[in-house]
Protein backbone atom coordinates (compact mmCIF):
# COMPACT_ATOMS: atom_id res chain seq x y z
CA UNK A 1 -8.37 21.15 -19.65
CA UNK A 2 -6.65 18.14 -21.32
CA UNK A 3 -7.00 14.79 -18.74
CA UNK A 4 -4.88 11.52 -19.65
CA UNK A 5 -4.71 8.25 -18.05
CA UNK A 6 -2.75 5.26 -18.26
CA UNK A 7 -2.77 1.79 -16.28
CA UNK A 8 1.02 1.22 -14.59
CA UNK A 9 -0.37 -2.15 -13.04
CA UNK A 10 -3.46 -3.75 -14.54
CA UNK A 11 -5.21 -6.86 -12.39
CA UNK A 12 -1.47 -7.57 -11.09
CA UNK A 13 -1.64 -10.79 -9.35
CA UNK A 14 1.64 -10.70 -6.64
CA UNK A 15 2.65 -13.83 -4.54
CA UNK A 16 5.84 -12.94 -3.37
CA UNK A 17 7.65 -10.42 -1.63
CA UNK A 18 9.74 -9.23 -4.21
CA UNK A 19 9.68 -6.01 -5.79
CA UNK A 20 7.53 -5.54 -8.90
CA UNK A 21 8.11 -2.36 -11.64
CA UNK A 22 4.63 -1.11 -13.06
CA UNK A 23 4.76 -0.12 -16.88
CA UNK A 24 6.22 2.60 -17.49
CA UNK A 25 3.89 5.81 -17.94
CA UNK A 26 4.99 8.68 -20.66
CA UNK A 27 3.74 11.55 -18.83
CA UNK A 28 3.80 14.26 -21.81
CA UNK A 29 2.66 17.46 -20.97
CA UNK A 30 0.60 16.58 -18.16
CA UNK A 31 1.93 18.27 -14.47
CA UNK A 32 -0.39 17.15 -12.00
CA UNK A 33 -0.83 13.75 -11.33
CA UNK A 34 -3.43 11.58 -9.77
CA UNK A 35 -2.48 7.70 -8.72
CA UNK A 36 -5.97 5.77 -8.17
CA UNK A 37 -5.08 2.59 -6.81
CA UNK A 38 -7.23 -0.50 -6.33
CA UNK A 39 -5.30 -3.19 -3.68
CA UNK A 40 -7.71 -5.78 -3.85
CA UNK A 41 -4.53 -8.46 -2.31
CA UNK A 42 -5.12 -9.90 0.56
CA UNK A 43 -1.54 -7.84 2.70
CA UNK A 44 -0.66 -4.83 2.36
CA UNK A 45 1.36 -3.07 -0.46
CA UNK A 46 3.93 -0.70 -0.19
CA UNK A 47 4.12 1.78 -3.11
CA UNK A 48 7.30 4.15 -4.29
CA UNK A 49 7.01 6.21 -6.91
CA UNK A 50 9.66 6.55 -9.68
CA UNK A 51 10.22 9.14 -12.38
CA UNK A 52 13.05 9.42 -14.99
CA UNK A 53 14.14 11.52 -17.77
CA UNK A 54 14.69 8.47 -20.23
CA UNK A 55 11.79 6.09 -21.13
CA UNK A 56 14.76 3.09 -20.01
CA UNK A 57 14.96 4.23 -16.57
CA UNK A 58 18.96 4.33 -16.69
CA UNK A 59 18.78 7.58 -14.29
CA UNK A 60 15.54 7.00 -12.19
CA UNK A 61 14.52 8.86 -8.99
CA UNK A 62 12.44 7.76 -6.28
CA UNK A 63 9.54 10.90 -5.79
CA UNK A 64 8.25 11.14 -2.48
CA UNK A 65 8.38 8.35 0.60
CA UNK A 66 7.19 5.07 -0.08
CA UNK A 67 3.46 4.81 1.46
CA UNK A 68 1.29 1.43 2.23
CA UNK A 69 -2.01 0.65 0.77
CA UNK A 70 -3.79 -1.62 3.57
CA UNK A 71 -4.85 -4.91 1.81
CA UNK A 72 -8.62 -5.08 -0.39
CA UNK A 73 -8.97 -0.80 0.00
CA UNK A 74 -8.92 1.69 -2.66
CA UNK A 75 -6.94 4.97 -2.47
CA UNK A 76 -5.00 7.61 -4.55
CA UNK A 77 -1.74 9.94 -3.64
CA UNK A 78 -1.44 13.24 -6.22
CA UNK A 79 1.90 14.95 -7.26
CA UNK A 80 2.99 17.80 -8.95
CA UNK A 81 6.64 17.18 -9.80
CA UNK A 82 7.46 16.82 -13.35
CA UNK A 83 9.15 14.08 -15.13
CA UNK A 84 7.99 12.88 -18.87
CA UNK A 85 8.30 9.09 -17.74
CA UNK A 86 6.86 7.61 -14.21
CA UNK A 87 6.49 4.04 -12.75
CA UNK A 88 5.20 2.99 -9.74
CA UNK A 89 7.21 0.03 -7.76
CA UNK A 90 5.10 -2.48 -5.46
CA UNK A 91 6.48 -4.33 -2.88
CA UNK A 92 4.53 -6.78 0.14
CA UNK A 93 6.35 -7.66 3.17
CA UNK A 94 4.06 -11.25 3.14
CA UNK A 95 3.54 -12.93 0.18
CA UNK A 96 -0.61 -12.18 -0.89
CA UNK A 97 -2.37 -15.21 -2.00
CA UNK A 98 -5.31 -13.54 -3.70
CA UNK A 99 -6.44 -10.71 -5.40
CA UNK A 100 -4.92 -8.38 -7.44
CA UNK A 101 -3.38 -4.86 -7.91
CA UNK A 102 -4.51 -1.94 -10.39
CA UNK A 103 -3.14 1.48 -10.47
CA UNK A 104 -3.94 3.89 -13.05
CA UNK A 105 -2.03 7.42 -13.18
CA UNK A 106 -3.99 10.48 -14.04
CA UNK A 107 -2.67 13.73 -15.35
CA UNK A 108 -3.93 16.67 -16.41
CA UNK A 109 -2.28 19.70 -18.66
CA UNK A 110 -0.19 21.98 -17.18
């Protein structure tokens, strides 16, 4: 069994309430996918994930309801639907004045 990671956010420090694309994530061959995510902000985050067929996003999709990560917890949401390119959009409803967000997307072969 073939496992791959990649970060979308890395130690993202937010202080507004806009909404903030991750990297985008080339998901291969890999079907099922794990989202560990480390809110160490002080609010909570809302998180939507996005898949596309093109790496530029021109036709994205949102996968799935948006879901909140309560502020300084760790979590992770799994999917199985396939797209070869993901990213995860974060949005707070108050503007965090510390900490940071990480979320790394694990799949494995299908």
């Amino acid at each position: 069994m073939s496992v791959n990671s990649q970060n979308t956010f890395t130690d993202e420090e937010i202080r507004d309430t806009s909404s903030h694309n991750g990297d985008v994530v080339f998901n291969g061959d890999f079907v099922i996918k794990t989202l560990v995510i480390e809110n160490g902000l002080d609010q909570t985050v809302t998180l939507q994930c996005q898949a596309s067929a093109n790496s530029d996003f021109s036709n994205s999709f949102n996968v799935g309801s948006s879901f909140d990560v309560t502020a300084s917890t760790s979590t992770y949401q799994s999917c199985e639907t396939y797209f070869p390119y993901w990213r995860i959009v974060a949005q707070c409803s108050s503007a965090p004045t510390s900490g940071d967000l990480t979320i790394i997307i694990f799949g494995v072969e299908g």
